[in-house]
Protein backbone atom coordinates (compact mmCIF):
# COMPACT_ATOMS: atom_id res chain seq x y z
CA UNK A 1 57.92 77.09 -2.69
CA UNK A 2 59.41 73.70 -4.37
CA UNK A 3 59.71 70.64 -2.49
CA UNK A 4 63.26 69.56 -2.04
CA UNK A 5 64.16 66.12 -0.59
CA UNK A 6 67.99 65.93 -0.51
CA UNK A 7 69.00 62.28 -1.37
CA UNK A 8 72.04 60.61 0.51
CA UNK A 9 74.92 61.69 -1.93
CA UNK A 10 73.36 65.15 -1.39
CA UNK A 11 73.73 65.20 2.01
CA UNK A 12 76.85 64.04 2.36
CA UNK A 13 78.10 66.51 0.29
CA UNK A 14 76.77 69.38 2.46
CA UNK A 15 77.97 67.68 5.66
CA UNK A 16 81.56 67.33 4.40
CA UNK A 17 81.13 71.22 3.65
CA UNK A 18 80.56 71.53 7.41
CA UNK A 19 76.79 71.52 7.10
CA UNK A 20 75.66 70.22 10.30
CA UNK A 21 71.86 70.21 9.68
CA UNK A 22 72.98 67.73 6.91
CA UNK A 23 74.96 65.96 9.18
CA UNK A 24 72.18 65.52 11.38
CA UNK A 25 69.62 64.07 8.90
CA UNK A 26 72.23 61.42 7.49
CA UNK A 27 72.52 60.14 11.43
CA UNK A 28 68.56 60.43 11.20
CA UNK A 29 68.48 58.23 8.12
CA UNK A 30 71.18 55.84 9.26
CA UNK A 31 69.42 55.40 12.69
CA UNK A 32 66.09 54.81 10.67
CA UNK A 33 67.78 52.17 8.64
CA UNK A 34 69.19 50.34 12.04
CA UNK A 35 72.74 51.34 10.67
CA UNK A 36 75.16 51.23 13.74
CA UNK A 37 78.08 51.17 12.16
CA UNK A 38 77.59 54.70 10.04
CA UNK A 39 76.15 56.05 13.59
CA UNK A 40 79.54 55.82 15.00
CA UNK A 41 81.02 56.92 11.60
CA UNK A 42 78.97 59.86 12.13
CA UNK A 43 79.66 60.53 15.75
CA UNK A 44 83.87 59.98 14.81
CA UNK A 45 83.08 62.77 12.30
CA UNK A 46 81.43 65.53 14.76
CA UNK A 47 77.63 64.64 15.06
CA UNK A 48 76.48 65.11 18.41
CA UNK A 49 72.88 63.89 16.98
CA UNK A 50 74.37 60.62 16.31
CA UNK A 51 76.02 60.36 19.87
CA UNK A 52 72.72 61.25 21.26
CA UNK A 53 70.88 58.42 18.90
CA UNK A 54 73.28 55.97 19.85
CA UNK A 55 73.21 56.68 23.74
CA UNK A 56 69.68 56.25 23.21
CA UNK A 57 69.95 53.03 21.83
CA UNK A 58 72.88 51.90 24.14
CA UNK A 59 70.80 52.80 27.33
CA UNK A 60 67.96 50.79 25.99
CA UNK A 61 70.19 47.79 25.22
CA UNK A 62 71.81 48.22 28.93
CA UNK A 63 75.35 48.28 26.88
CA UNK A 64 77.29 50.06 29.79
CA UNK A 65 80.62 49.74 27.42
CA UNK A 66 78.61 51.33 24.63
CA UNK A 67 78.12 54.06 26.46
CA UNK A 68 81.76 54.13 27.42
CA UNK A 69 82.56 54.14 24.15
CA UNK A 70 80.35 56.93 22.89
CA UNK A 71 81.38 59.26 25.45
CA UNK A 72 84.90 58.73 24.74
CA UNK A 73 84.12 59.41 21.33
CA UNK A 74 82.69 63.24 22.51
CA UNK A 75 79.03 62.94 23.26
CA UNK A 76 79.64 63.95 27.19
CA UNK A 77 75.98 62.78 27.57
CA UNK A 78 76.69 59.01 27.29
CA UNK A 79 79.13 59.74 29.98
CA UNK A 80 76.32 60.89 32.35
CA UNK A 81 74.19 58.30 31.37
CA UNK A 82 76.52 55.69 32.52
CA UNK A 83 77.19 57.72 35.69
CA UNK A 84 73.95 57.60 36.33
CA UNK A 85 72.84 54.18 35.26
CA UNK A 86 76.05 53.17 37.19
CA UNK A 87 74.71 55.01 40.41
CA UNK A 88 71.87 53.09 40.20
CA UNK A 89 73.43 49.86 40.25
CA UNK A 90 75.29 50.33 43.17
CA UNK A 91 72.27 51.85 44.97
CA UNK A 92 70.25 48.50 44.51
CA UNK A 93 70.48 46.33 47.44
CA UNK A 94 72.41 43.56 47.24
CA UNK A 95 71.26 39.86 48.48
């Protein structure tokens, strides 16, 4: 079997056929790059990948309105992280 390694243009062909396994690498390659911006492109456009790449990295950056954000943008998981991160905060005692 030939190796194929779809380039960029390549995949973003296939993902604006509806090709979500193509949509998924480019939010792979964009995250591997540091690329916020096309994340959130990415996420607008249907990729639950890239909402779950960008919760990631908004839960690790403690950006509560990031995570705001991303759920409001579809990825219902952001949402419960912020519930739950939110939970936590307000189970801390206070001085």
């Amino acid at each position: 079997m030939t190796n194929m390694n779809a380039d960029r243009e390549t995949l973003r062909e296939l993902a604006d056929e509806g090709n979500e396994t193509a949509l998924d690498r480019l939010a792979d390659l964009a995250d591997a790059a540091g690329d916020v911006v096309e994340l959130s492109e990415l996420l607008d456009e249907g990729s639950m990948h890239a909402g779950l790449l960008l919760t990631r990295r908004a839960v690790a950056a403690g950006d509560l309105r990031e995570l705001q954000r991303i759920s409001d943008a579809g990825y219902e998981e952001a949402g419960n992280e912020l519930g739950r991160v939110l939970k936590v905060s307000a189970d801390e005692p206070r001085d």
